[in-house]
Structures are given as C-alpha cells and as structure tokens.
N, C-alpha and C. Protein backbone atom coordinates (compact mmCIF):
# COMPACT_ATOMS: atom_id res chain seq x y z
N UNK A 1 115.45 88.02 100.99
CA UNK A 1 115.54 86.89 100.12
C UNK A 1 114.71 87.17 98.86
N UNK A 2 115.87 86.83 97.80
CA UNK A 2 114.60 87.19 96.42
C UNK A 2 113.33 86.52 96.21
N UNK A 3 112.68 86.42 95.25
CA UNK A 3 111.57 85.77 94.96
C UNK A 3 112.01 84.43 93.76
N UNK A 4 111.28 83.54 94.15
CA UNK A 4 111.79 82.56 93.05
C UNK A 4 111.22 82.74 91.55
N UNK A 5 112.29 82.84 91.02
CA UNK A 5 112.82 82.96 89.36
C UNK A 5 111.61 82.04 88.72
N UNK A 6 110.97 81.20 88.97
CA UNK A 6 110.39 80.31 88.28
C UNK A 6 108.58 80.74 88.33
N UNK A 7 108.43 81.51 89.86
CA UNK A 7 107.06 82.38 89.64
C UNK A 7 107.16 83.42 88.99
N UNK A 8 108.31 83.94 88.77
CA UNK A 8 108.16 85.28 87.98
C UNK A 8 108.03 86.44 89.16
N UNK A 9 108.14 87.34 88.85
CA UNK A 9 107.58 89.01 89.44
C UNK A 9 105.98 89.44 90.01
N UNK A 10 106.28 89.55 91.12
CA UNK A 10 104.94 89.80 91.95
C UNK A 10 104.40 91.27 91.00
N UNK A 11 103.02 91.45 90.55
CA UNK A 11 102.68 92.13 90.53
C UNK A 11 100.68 92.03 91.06
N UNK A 12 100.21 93.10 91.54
CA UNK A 12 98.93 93.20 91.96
C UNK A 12 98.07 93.55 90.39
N UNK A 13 96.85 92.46 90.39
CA UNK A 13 96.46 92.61 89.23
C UNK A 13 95.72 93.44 88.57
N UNK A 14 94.77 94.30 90.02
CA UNK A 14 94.34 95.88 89.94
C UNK A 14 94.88 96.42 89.60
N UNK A 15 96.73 96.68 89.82
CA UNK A 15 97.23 97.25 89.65
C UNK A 15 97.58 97.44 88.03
N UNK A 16 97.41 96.03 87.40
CA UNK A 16 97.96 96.12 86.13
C UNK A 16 96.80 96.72 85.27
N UNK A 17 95.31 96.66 85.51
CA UNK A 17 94.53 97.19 85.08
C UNK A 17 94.06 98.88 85.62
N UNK A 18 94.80 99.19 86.09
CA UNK A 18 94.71 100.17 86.60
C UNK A 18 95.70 101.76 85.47
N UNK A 19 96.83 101.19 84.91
CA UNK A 19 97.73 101.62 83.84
C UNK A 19 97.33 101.25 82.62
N UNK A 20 97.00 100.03 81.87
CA UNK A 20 96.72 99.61 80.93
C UNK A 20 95.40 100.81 80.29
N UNK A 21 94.57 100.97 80.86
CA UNK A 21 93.39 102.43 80.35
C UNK A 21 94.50 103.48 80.04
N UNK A 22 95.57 104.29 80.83
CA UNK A 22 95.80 105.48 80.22
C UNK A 22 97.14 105.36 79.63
N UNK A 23 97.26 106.35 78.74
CA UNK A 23 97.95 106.44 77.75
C UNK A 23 99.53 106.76 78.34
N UNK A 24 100.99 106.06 77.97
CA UNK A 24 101.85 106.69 78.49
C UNK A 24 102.82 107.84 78.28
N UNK A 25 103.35 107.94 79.32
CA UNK A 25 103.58 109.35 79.63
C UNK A 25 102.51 110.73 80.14
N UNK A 26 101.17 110.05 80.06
CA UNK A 26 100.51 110.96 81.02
C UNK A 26 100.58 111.26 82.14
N UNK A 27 99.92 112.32 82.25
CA UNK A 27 100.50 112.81 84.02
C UNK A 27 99.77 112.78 84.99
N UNK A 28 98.73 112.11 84.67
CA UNK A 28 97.81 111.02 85.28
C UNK A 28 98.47 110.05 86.58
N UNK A 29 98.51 110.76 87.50
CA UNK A 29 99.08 109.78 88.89
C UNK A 29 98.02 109.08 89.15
N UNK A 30 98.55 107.40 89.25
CA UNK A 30 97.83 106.10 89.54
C UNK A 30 98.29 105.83 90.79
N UNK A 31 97.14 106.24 91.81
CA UNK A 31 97.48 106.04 93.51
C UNK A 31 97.24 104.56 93.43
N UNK A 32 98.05 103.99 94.26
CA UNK A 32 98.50 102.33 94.43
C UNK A 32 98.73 102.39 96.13
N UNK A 33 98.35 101.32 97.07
CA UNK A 33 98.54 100.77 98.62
C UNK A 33 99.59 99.56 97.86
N UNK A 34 99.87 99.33 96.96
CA UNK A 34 100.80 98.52 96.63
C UNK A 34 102.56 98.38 96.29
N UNK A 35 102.78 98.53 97.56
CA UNK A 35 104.15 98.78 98.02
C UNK A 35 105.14 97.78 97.50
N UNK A 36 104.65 96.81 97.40
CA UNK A 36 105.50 94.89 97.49
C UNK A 36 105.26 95.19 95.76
N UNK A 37 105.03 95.57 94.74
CA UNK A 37 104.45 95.27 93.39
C UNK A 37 105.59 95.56 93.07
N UNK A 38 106.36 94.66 92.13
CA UNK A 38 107.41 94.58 90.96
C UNK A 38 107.26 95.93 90.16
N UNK A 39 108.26 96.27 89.86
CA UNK A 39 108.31 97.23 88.65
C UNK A 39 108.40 97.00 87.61
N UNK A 40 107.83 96.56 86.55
CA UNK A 40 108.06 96.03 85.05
C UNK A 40 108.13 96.95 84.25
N UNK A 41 108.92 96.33 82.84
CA UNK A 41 108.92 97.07 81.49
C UNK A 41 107.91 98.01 81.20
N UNK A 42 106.57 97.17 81.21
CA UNK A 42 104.77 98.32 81.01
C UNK A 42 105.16 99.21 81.53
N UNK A 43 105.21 99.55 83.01
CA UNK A 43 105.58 100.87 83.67
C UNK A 43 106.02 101.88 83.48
N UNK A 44 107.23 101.53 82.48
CA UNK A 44 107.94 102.77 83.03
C UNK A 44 106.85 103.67 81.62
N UNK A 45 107.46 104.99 82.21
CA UNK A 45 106.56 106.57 82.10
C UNK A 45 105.63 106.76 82.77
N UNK A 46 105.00 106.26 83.36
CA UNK A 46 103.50 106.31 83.95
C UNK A 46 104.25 106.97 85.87
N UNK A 47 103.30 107.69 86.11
CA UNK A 47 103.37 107.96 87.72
C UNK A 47 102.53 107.45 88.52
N UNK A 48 103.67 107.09 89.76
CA UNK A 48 102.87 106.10 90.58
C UNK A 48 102.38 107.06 91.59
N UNK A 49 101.44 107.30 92.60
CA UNK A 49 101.19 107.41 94.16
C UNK A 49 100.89 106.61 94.85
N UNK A 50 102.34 106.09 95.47
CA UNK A 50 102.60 105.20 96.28
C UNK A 50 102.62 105.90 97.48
N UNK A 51 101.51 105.00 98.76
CA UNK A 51 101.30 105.08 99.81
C UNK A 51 102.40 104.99 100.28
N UNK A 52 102.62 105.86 101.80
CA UNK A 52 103.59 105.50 102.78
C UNK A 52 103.06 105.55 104.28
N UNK A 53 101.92 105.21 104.34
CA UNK A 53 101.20 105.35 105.56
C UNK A 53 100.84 106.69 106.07
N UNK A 54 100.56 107.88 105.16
CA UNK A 54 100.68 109.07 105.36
C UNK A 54 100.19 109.74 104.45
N UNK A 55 100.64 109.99 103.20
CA UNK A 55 100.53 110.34 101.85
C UNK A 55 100.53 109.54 100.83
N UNK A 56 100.50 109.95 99.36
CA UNK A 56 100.74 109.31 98.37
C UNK A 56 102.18 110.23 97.83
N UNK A 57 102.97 109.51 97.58
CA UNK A 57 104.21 110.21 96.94
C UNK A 57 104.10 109.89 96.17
N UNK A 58 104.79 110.76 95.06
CA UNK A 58 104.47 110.25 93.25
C UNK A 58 106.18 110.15 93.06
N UNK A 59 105.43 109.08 92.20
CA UNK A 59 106.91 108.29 92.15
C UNK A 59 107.03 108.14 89.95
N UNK A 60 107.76 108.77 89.72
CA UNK A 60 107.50 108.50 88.24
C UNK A 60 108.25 107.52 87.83
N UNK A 61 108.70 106.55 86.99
CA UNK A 61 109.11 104.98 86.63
C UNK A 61 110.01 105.34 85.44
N UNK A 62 110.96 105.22 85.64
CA UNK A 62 112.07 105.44 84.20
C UNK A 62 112.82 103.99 84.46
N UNK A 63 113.48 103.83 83.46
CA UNK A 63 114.10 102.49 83.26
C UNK A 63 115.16 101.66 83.92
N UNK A 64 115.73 102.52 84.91
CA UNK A 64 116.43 102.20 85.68
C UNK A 64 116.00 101.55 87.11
N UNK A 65 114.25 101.93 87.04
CA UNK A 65 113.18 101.31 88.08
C UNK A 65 113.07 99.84 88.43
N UNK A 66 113.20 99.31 87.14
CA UNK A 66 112.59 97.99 86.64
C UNK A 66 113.19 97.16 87.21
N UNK A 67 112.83 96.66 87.98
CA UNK A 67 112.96 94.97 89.09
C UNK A 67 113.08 95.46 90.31
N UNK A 68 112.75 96.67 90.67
CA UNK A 68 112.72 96.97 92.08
C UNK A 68 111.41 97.33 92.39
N UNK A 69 111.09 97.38 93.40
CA UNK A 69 109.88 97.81 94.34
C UNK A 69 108.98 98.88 94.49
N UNK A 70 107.85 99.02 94.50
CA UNK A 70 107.33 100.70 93.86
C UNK A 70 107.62 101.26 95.45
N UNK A 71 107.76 100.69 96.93
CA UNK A 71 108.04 101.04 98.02
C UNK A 71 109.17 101.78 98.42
N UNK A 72 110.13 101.11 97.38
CA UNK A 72 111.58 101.37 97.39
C UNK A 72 111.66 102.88 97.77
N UNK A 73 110.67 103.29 96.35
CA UNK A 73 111.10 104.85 96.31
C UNK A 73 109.68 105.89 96.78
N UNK A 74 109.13 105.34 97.71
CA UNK A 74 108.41 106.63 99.13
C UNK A 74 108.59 105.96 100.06
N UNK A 75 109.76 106.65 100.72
CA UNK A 75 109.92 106.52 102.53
C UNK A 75 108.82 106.59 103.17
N UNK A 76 109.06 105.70 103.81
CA UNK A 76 107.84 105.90 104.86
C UNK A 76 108.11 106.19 106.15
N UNK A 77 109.70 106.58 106.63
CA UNK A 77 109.97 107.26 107.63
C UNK A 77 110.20 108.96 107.30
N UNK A 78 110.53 109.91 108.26
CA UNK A 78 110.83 111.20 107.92
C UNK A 78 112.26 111.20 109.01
N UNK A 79 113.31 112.05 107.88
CA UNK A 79 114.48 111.60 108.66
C UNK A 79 114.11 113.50 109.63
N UNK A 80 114.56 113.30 110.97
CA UNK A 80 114.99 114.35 112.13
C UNK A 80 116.10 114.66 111.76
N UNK A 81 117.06 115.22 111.85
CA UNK A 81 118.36 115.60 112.19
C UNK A 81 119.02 115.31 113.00
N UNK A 82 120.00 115.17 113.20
CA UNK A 82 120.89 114.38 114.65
C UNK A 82 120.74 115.95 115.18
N UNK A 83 121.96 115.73 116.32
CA UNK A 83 122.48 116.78 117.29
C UNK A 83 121.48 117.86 117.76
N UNK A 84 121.72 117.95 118.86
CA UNK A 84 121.13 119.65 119.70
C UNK A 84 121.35 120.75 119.56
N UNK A 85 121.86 121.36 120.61
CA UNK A 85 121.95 122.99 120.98
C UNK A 85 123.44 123.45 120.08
N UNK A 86 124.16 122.44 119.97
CA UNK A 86 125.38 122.52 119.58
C UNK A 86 125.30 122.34 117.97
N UNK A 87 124.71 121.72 117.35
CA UNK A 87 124.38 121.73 115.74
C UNK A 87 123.48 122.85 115.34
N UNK A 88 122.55 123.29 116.36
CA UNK A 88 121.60 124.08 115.71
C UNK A 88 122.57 125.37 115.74
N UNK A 89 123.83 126.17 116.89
CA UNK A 89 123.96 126.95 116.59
C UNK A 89 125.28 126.93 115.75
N UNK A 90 125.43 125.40 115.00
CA UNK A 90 126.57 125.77 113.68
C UNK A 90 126.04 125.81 112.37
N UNK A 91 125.08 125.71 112.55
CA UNK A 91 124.22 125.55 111.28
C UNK A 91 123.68 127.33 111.36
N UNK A 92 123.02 127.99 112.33
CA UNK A 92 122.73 129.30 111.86
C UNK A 92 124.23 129.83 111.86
N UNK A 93 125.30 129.72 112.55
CA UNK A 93 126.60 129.95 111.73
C UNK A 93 126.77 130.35 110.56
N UNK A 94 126.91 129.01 110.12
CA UNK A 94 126.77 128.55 108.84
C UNK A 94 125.50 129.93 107.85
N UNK A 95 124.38 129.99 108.34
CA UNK A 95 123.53 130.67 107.56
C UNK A 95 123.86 131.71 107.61
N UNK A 96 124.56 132.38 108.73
CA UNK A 96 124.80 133.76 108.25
C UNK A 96 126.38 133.80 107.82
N UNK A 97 126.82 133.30 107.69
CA UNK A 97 128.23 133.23 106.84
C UNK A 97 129.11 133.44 107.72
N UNK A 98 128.97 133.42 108.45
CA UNK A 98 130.10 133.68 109.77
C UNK A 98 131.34 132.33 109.88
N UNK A 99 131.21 131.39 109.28
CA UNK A 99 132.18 130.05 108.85
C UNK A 99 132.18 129.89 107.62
N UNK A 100 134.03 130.05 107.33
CA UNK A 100 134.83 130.72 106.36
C UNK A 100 134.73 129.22 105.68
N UNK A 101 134.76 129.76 104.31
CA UNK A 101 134.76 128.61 103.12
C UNK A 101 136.13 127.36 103.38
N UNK A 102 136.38 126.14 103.36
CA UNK A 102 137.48 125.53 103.30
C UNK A 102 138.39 125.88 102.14
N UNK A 103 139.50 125.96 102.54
CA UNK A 103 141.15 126.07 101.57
C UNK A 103 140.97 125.08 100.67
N UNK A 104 141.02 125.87 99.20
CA UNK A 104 141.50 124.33 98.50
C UNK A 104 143.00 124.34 98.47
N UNK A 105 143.10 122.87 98.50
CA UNK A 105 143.97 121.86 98.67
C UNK A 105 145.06 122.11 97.09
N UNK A 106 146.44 122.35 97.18
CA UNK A 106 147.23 122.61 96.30
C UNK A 106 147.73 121.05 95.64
C-alpha cells in the first residue's frame, strides 16, 4: 500500500544531512541502515551503501531511481540455483562446448 500523498515521501533526516556536506557526483559512498527512505530529486548522483543485513551494496541514484526505495536495489537474499546432479552436468556440458549452438529459425 502506498504512502499517503498528503505526508509526502518518507525520508530519514540523518540521512538528508548526511548528502547535503558532499559535493555531487562524488564517489564518496554514503553507508545508510535506511532501507524504507524515498528516493528524491537531491539524490540522484550521489552513491548509496545500502545495508542488506550482510554488507553495504553501493547503489548509485540516476533518475530513473526517484520514488522508489533505496532497498529496492540491494537484495538482501542470495539467489542458489535450482536443480541437482542433472543441471550441474548440463551446465559443464555446456562449458566445454559439447552442446551444439541452436538453428536459426528461417
């Protein structure tokens, strides 16, 4: 459920003083635990390190960011691979070239 239009955009206010000191487009990563924080206009150029319960992933802010979530973009799961004994040996297949390229289609 969105947030109501009439409070405006969650942002953490450390957070906003935390960018406002450096200059943008530096490459100055600003580590943030602030996952839930709006992405605003100020932002973008600046790099985030956004926690994922693990690391800080750096997350850099271009304009296409803006109204989404700084969480959005560091997973905080790590994807496994599906399948067993049977994927692992089509995949070294696969690595040694032993499965022939597909036909293109006329």
């Amino acid at each position: 459920m969105a947030r109501s239009l009439k409070k405006g955009p969650y942002i953490d206010e450390h957070l906003i003083a935390q960018f406002k000191d450096i200059k943008q487009g530096d490459s100055t990563v600003i580590k943030t635990w602030s996952r839930r924080a709006t992405i605003t206009p100020e932002m973008v150029g600046f790099t985030f390190g956004v926690h994922n319960g693990k690391d800080f992933v750096p997350v850099r802010v271009v304009e296409e960011m803006v109204g989404h979530k700084l969480g959005e973009f560091s997973a905080t799961t790590k994807f496994v691979r599906h399948g067993g004994k049977i994927q692992k040996e089509a995949e070294q297949k696969s690595k040694a070239g032993l499965v022939p390229a597909p036909a293109a289609k006329k």
